[in-house]
C-alpha atoms as a PDB file:
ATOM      1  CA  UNK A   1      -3.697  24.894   2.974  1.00  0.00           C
ATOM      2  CA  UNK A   2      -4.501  26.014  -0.318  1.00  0.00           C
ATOM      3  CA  UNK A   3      -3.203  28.075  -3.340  1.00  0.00           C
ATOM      4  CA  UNK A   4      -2.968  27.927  -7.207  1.00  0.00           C
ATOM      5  CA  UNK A   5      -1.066  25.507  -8.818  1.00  0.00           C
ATOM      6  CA  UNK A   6       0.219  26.177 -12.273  1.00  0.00           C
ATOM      7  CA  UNK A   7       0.729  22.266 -13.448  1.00  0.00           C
ATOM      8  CA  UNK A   8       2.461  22.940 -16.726  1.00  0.00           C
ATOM      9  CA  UNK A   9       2.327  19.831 -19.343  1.00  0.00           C
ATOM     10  CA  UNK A  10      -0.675  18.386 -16.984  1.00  0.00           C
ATOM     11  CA  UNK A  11      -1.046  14.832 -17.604  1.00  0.00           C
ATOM     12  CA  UNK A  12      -1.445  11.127 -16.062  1.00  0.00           C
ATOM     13  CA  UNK A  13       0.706  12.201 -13.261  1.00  0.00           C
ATOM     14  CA  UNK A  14       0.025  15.293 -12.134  1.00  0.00           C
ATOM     15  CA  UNK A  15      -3.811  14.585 -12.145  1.00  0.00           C
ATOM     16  CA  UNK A  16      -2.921  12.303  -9.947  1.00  0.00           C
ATOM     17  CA  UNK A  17      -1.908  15.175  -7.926  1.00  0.00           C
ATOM     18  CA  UNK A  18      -5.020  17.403  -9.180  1.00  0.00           C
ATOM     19  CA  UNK A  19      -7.188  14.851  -7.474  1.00  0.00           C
ATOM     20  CA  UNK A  20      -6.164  15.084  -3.718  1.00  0.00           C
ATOM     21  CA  UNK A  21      -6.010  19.387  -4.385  1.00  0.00           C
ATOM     22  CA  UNK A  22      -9.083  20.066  -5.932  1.00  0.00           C
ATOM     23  CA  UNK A  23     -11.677  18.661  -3.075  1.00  0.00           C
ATOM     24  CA  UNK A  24      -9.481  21.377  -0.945  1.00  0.00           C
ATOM     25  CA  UNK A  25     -10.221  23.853  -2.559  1.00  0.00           C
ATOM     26  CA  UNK A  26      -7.278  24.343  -4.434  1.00  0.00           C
ATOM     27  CA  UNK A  27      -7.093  26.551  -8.014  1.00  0.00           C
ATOM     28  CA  UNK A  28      -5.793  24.540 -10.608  1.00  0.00           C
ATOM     29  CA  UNK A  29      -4.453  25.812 -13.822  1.00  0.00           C
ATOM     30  CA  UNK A  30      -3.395  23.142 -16.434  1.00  0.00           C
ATOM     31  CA  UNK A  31      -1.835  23.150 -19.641  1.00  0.00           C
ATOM     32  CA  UNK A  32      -1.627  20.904 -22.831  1.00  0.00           C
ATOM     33  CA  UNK A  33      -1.367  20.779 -26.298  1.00  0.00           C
ATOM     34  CA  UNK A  34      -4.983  19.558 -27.628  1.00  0.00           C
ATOM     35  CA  UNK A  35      -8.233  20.945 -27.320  1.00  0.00           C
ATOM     36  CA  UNK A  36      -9.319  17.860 -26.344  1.00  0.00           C
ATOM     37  CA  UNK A  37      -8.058  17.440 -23.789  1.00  0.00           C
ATOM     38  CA  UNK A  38      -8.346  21.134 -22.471  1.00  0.00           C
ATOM     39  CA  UNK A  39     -11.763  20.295 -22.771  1.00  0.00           C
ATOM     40  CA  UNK A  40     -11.540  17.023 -20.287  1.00  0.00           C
ATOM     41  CA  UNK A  41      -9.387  19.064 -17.548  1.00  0.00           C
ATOM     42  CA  UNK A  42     -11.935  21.944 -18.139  1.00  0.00           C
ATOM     43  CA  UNK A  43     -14.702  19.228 -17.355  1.00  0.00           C
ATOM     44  CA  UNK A  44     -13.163  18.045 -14.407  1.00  0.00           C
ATOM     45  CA  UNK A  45     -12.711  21.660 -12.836  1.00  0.00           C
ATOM     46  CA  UNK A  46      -9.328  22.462 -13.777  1.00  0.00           C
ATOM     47  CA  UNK A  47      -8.616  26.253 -15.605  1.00  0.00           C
ATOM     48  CA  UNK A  48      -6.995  24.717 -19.289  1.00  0.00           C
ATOM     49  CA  UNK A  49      -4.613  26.352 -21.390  1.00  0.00           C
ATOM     50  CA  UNK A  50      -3.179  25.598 -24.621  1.00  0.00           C
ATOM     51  CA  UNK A  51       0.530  25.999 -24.439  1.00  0.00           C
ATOM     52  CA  UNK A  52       2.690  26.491 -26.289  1.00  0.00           C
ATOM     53  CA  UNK A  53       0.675  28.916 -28.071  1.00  0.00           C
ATOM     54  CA  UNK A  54      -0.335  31.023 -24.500  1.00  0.00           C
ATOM     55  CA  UNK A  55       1.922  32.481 -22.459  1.00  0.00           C
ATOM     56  CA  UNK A  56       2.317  30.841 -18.835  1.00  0.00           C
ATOM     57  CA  UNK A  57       0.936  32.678 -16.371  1.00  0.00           C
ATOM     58  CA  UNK A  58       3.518  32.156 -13.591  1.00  0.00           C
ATOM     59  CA  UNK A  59       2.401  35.329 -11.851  1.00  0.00           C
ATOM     60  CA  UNK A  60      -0.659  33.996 -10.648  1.00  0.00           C
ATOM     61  CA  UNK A  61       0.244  30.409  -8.971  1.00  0.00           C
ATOM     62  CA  UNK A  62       1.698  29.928  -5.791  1.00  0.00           C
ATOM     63  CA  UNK A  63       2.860  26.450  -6.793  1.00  0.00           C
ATOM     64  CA  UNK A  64       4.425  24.976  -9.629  1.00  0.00           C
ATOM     65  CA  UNK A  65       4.328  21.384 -11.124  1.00  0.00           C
ATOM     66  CA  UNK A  66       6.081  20.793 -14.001  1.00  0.00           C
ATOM     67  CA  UNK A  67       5.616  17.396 -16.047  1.00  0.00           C
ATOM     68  CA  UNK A  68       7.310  18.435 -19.563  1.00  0.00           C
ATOM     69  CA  UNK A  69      10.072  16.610 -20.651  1.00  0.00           C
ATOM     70  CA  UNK A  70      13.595  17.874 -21.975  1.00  0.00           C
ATOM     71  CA  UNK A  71      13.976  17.774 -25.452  1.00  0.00           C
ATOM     72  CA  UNK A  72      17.442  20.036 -26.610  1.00  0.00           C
ATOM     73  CA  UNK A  73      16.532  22.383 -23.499  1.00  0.00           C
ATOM     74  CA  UNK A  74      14.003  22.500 -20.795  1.00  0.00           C
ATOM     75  CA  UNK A  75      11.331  24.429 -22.928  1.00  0.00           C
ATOM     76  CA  UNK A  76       9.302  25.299 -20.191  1.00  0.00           C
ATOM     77  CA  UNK A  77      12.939  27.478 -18.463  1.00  0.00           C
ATOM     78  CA  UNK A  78      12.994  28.735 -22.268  1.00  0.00           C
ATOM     79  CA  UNK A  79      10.090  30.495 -21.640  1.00  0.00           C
ATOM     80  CA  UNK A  80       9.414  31.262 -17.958  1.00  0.00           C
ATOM     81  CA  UNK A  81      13.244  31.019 -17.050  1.00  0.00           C
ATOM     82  CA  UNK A  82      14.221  34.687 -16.589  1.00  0.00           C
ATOM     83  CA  UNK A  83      10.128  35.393 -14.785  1.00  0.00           C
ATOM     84  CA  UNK A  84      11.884  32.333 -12.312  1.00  0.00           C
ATOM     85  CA  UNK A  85      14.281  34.409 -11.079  1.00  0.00           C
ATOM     86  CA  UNK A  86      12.571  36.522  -9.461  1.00  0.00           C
ATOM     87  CA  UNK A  87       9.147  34.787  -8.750  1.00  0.00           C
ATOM     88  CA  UNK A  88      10.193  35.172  -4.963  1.00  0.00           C
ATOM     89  CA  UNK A  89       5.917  34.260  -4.536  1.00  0.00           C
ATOM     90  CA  UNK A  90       6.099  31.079  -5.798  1.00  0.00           C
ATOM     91  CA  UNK A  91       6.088  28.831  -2.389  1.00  0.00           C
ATOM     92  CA  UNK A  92       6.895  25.319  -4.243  1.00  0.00           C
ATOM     93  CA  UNK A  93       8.022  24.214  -7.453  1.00  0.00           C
ATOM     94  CA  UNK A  94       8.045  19.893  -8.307  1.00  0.00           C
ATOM     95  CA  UNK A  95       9.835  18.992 -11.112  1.00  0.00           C
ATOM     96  CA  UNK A  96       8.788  14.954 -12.470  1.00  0.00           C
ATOM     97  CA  UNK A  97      12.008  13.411 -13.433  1.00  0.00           C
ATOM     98  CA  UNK A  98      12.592   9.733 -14.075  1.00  0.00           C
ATOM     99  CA  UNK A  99      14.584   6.775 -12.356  1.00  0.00           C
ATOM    100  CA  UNK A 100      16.400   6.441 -16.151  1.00  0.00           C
ATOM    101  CA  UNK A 101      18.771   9.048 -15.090  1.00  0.00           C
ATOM    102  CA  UNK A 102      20.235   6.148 -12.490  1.00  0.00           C
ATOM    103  CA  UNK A 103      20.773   4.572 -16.141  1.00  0.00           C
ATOM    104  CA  UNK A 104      22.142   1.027 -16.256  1.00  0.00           C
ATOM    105  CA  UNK A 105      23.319  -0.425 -12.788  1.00  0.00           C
ATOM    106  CA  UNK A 106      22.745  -4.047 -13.973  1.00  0.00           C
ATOM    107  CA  UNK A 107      19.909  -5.012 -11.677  1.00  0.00           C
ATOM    108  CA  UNK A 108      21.289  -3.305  -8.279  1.00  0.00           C
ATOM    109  CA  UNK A 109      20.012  -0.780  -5.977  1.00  0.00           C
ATOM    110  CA  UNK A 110      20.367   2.908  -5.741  1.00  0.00           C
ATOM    111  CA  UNK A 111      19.387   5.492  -3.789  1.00  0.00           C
ATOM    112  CA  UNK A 112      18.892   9.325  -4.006  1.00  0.00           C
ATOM    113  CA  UNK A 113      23.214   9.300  -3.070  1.00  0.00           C
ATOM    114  CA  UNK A 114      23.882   7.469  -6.537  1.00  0.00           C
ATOM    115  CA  UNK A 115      25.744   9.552  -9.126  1.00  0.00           C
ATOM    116  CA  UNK A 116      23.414   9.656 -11.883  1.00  0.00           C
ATOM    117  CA  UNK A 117      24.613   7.311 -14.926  1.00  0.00           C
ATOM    118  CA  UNK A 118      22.618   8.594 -17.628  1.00  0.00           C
ATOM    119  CA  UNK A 119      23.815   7.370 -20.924  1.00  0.00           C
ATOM    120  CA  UNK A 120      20.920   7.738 -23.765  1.00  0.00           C
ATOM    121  CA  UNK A 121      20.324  11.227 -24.997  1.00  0.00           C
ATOM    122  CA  UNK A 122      16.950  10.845 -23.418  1.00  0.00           C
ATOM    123  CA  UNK A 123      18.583  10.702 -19.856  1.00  0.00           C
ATOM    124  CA  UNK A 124      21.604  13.127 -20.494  1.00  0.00           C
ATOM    125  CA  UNK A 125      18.343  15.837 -20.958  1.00  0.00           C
ATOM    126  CA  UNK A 126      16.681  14.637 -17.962  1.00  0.00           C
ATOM    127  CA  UNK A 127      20.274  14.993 -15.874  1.00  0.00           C
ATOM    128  CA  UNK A 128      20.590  18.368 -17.208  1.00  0.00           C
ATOM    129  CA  UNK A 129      17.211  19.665 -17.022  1.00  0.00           C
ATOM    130  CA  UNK A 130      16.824  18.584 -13.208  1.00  0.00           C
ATOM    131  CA  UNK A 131      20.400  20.868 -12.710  1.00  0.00           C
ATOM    132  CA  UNK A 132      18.892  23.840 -14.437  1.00  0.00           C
ATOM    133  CA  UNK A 133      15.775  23.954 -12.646  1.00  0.00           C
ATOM    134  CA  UNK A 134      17.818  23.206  -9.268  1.00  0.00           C
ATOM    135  CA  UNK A 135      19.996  25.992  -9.948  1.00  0.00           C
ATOM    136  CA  UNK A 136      17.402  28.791 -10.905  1.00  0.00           C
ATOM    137  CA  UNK A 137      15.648  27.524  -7.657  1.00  0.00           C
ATOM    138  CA  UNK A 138      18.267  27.742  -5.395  1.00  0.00           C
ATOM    139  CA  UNK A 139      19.542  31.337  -7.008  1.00  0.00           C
ATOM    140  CA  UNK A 140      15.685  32.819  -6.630  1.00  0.00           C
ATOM    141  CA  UNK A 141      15.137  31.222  -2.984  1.00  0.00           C
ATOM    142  CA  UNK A 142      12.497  28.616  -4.214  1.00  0.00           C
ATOM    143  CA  UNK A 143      12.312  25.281  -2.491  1.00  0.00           C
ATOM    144  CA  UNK A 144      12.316  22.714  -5.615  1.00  0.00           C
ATOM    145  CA  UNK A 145      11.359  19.251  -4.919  1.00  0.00           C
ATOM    146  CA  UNK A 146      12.528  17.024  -7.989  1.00  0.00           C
ATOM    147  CA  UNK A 147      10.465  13.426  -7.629  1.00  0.00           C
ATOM    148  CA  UNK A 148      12.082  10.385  -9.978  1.00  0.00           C
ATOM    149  CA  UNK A 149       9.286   8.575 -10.968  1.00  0.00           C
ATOM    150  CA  UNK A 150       9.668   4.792 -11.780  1.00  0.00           C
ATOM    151  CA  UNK A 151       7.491   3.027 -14.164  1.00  0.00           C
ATOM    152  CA  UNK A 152       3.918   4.546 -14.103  1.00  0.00           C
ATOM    153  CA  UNK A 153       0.697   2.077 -13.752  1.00  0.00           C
ATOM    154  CA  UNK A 154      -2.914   2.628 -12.779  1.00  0.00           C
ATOM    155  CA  UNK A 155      -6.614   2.648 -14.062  1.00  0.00           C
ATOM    156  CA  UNK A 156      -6.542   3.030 -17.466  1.00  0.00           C
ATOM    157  CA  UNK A 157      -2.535   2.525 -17.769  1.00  0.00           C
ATOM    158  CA  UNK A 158      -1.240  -1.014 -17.199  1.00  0.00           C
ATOM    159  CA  UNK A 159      -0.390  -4.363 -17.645  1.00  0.00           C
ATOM    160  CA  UNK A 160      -4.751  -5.232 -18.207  1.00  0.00           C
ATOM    161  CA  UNK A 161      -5.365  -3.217 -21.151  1.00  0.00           C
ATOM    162  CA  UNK A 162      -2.310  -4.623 -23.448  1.00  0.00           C
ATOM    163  CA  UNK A 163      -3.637  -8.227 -22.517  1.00  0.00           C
ATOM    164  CA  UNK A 164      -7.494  -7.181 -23.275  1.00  0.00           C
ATOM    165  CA  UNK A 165      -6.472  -5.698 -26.423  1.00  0.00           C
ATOM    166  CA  UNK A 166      -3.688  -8.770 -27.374  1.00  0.00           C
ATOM    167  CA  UNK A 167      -0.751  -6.297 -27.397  1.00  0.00           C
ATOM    168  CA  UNK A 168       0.925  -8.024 -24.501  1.00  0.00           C
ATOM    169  CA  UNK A 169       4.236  -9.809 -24.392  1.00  0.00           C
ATOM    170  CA  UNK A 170       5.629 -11.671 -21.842  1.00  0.00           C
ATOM    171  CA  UNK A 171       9.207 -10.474 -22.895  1.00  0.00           C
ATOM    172  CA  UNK A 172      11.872 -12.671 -21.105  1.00  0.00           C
ATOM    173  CA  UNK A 173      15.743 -11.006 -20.475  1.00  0.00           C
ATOM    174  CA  UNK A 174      17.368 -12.620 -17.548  1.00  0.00           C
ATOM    175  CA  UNK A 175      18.299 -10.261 -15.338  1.00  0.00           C
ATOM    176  CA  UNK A 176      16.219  -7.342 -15.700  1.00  0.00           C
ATOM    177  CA  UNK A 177      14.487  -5.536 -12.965  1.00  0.00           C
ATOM    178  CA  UNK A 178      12.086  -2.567 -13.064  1.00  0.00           C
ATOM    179  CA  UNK A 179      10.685  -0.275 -10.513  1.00  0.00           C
ATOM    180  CA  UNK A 180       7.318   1.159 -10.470  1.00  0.00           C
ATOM    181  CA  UNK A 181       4.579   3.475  -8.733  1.00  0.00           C
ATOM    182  CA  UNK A 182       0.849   3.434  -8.650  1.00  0.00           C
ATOM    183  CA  UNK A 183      -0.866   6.613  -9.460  1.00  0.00           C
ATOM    184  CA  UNK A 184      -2.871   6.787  -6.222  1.00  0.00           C
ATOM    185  CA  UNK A 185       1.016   6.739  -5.123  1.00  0.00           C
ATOM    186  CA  UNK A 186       2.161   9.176  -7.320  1.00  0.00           C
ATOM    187  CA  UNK A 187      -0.721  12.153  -5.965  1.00  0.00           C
ATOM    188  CA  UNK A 188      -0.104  11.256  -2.418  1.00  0.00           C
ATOM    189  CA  UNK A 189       3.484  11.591  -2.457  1.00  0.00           C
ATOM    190  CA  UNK A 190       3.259  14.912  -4.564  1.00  0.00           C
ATOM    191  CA  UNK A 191       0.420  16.384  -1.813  1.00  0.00           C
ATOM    192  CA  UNK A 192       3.025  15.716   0.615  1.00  0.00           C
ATOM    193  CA  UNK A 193       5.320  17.401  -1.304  1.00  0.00           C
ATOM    194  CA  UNK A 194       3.304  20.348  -1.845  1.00  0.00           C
ATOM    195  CA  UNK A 195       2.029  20.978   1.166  1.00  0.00           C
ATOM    196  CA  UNK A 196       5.361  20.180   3.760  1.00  0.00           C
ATOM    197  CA  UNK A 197       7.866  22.781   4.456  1.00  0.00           C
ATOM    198  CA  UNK A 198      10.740  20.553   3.481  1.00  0.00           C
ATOM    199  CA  UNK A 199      13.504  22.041   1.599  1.00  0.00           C
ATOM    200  CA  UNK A 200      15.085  21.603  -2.073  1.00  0.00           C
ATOM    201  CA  UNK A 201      15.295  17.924  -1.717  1.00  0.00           C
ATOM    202  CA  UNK A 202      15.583  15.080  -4.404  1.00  0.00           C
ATOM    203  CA  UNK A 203      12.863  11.788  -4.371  1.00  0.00           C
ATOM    204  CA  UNK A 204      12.787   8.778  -5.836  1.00  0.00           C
ATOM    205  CA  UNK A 205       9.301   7.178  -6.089  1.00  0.00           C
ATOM    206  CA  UNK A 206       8.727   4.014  -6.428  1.00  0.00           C
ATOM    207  CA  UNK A 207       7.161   0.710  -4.180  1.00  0.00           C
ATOM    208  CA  UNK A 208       8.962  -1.129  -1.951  1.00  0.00           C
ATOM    209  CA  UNK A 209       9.238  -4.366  -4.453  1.00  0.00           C
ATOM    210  CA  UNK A 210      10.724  -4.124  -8.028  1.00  0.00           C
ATOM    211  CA  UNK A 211       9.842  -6.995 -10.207  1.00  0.00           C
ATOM    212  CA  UNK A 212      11.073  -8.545 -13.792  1.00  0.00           C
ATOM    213  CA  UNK A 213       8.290  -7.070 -15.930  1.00  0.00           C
ATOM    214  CA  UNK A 214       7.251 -11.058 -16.921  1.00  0.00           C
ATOM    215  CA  UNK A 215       6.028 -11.733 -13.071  1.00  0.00           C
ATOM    216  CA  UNK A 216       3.600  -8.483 -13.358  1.00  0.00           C
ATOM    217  CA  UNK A 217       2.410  -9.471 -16.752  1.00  0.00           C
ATOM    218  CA  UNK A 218       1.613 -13.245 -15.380  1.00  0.00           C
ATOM    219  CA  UNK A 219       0.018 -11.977 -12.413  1.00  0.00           C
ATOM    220  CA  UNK A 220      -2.040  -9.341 -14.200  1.00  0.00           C
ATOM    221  CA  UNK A 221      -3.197 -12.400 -16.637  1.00  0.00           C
ATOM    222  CA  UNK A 222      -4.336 -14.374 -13.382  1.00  0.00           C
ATOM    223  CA  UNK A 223      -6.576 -11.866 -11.822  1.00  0.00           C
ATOM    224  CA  UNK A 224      -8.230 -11.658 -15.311  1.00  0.00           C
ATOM    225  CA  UNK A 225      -8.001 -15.434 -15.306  1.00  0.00           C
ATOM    226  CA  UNK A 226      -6.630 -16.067 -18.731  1.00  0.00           C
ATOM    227  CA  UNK A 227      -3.402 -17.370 -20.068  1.00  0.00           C
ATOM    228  CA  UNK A 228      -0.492 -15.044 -20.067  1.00  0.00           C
ATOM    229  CA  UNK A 229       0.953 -15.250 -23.706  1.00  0.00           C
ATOM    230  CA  UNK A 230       3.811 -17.084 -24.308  1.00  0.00           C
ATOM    231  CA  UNK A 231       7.314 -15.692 -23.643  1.00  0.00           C
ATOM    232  CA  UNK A 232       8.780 -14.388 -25.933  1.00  0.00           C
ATOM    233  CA  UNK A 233      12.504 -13.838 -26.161  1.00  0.00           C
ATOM    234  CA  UNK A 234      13.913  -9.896 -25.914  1.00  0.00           C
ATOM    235  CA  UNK A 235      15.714 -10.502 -28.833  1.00  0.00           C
ATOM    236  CA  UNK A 236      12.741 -11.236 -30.869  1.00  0.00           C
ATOM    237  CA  UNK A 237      10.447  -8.979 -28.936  1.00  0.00           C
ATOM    238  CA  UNK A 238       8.202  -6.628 -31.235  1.00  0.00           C
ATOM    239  CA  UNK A 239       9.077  -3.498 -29.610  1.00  0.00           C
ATOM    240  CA  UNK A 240       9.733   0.217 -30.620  1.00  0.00           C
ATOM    241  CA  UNK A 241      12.835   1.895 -30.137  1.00  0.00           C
ATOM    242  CA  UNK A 242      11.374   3.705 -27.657  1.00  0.00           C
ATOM    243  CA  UNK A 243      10.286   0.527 -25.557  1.00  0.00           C
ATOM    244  CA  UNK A 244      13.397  -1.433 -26.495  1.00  0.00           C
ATOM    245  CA  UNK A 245      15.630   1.683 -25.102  1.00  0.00           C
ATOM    246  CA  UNK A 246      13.948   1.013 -21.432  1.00  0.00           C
ATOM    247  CA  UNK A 247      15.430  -2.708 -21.600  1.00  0.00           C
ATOM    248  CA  UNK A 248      18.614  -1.486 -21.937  1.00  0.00           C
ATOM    249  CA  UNK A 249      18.557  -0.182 -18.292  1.00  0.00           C
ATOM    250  CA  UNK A 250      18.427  -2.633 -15.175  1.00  0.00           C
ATOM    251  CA  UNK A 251      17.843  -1.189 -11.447  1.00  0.00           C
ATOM    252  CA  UNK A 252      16.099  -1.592  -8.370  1.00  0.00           C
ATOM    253  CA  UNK A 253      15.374   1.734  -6.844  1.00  0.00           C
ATOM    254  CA  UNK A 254      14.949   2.503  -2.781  1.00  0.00           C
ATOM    255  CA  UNK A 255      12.283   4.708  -1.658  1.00  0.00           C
ATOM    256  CA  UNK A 256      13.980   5.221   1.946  1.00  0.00           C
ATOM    257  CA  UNK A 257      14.227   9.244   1.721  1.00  0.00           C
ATOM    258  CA  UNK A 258      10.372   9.713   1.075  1.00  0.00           C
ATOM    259  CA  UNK A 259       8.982   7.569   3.657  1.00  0.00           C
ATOM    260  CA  UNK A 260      11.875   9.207   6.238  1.00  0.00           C
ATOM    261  CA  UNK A 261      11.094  12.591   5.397  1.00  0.00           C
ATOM    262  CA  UNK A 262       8.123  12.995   4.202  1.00  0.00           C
ATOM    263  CA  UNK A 263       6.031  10.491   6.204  1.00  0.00           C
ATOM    264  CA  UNK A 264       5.355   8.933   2.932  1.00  0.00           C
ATOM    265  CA  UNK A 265       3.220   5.510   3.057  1.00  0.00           C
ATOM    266  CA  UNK A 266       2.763   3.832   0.323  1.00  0.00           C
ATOM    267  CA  UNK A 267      -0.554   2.560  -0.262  1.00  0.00           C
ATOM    268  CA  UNK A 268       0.088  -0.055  -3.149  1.00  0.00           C
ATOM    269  CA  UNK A 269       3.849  -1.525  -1.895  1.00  0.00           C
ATOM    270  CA  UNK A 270       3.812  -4.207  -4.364  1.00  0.00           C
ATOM    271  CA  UNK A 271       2.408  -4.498  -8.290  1.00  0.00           C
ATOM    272  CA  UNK A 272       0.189  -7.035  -6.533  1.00  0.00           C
ATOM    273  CA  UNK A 273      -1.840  -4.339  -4.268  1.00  0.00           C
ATOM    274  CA  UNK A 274      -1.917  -2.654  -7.130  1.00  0.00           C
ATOM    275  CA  UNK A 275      -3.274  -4.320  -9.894  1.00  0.00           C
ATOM    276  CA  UNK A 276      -6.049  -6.061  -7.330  1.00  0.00           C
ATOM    277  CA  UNK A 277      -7.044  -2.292  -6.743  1.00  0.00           C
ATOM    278  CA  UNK A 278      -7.345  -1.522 -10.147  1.00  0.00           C
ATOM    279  CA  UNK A 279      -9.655  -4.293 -10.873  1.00  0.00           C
ATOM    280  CA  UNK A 280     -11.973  -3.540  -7.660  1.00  0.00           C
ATOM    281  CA  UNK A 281     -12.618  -0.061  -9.025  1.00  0.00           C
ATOM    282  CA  UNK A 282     -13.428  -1.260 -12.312  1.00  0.00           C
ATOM    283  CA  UNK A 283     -16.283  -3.825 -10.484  1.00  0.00           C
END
């Protein structure tokens, strides 16, 4: 199988994606805001585009990836939204959402079946934005497969470049839990995605073992065999609002759906796969 995908707001995730379609054979148009980096995705055989500033070209993909966050609206429906409802060609659209729409369940589980419980602004977008896109899907016949990603980590994203650069802290609130997902995670699970004949459905991806952030950041100091700095109370944490808004939200998050139906196997289960894989392919 292959087509065009039109990955709109292409970044981290979605070349994790761009990876597993491209030795296929697959056409790739991307989209960001810098000439930079429309340079790098030109470089590693993907068609660039600067938008906003070009129009989308929606007519010409048979797939859809969208990675651009909500800000007042969805601004990529602001622009394509009305072109949507009638692109009866387009075979798949994936929409990347986030586990932070689950908001706060003060370190319990949920599962696709939880009511979202989003509370910051950020969230209440995300809720919103992942009902518009359903709806215009389901009104123009699309199948729309809406993946909530949990903490992203990989080469070049992680735990081992804050403690190389001294930027790490081991920040200590009881209680707290986050999920995560390796990028070589993240492409396999959207190729599966992409290329099943599933229906609308809603994912959450994440590994099979959610962790307090200070256990990754201690392990992550071991394989690079130094000292993990010294904890460091959230209170007294040097963090931007930003950073200090994820805190606020405790969960673990099941993966069940995926794996049932869409065959999905993880191939890091655990931040401990994971981080030992990122070092090997830095040897």
């Amino acid at each position: 199988m292959t087509g065009t995908l039109l990955s709109i707001g292409h970044g981290y995730s979605a070349q994790a994606l761009a990876d597993h379609l491209l030795p296929q054979g697959w056409h790739i148009i991307g989209t960001t805001r810098s000439a930079e980096k429309a340079a790098a995705m030109a470089a590693r055989g993907i068609e660039s585009l600067i938008w906003p500033g070009t129009p989308l070209p929606l007519e010409r993909a048979t797939h859809l990836l969208t990675s651009v966050a909500p800000r007042t609206g969805d601004p990529v429906l602001d622009e394509i939204g009305a072109q949507m409802a009638n692109a009866t060609h387009l075979q798949w659209v994936g929409y990347l959402s986030t586990v932070g729409v689950y908001g706060d369940q003060r370190g319990g589980w949920v599962d696709e079946q939880t009511p979202p419980n989003a509370r910051s602004e950020r969230a209440v977008a995300r809720v919103a934005a992942e009902e518009a896109w359903q709806d215009i899907c389901d009104r123009a016949g699309i199948r729309l497969h809406i993946f909530r990603l949990a903490g992203i980590y990989g080469p070049g994203r992680g735990p081992f470049e804050k403690l190389r650069s001294g930027r790490a802290q081991r920040i200590i609130k009881p209680g707290q839990y986050f999920s995560r997902i390796h990028y070589d995670d993240i492409g396999h699970a959207l190729e599966l995605g992409i290329t099943s004949e599933l229906g609308s459905r809603v994912f959450n991806l994440c590994d099979d073992h959610p962790a307090p952030p200070q256990d990754v950041l201690e392990h992550a100091a071991h394989l690079l065999g130094i000292d993990p700095p010294p904890e460091t109370a959230f209170e007294d944490a040097d963090l931007s609002p930003m950073a200090r808004s994820f805190y606020q939200d405790s969960k673990r998050v099941r993966n069940d759906r995926i794996k049932r139906e869409l065959g999905f196997e993880l191939r890091h289960p655990d931040y401990k796969s994971g981080l030992a894989a990122i070092l090997q392919a830095e040897a």
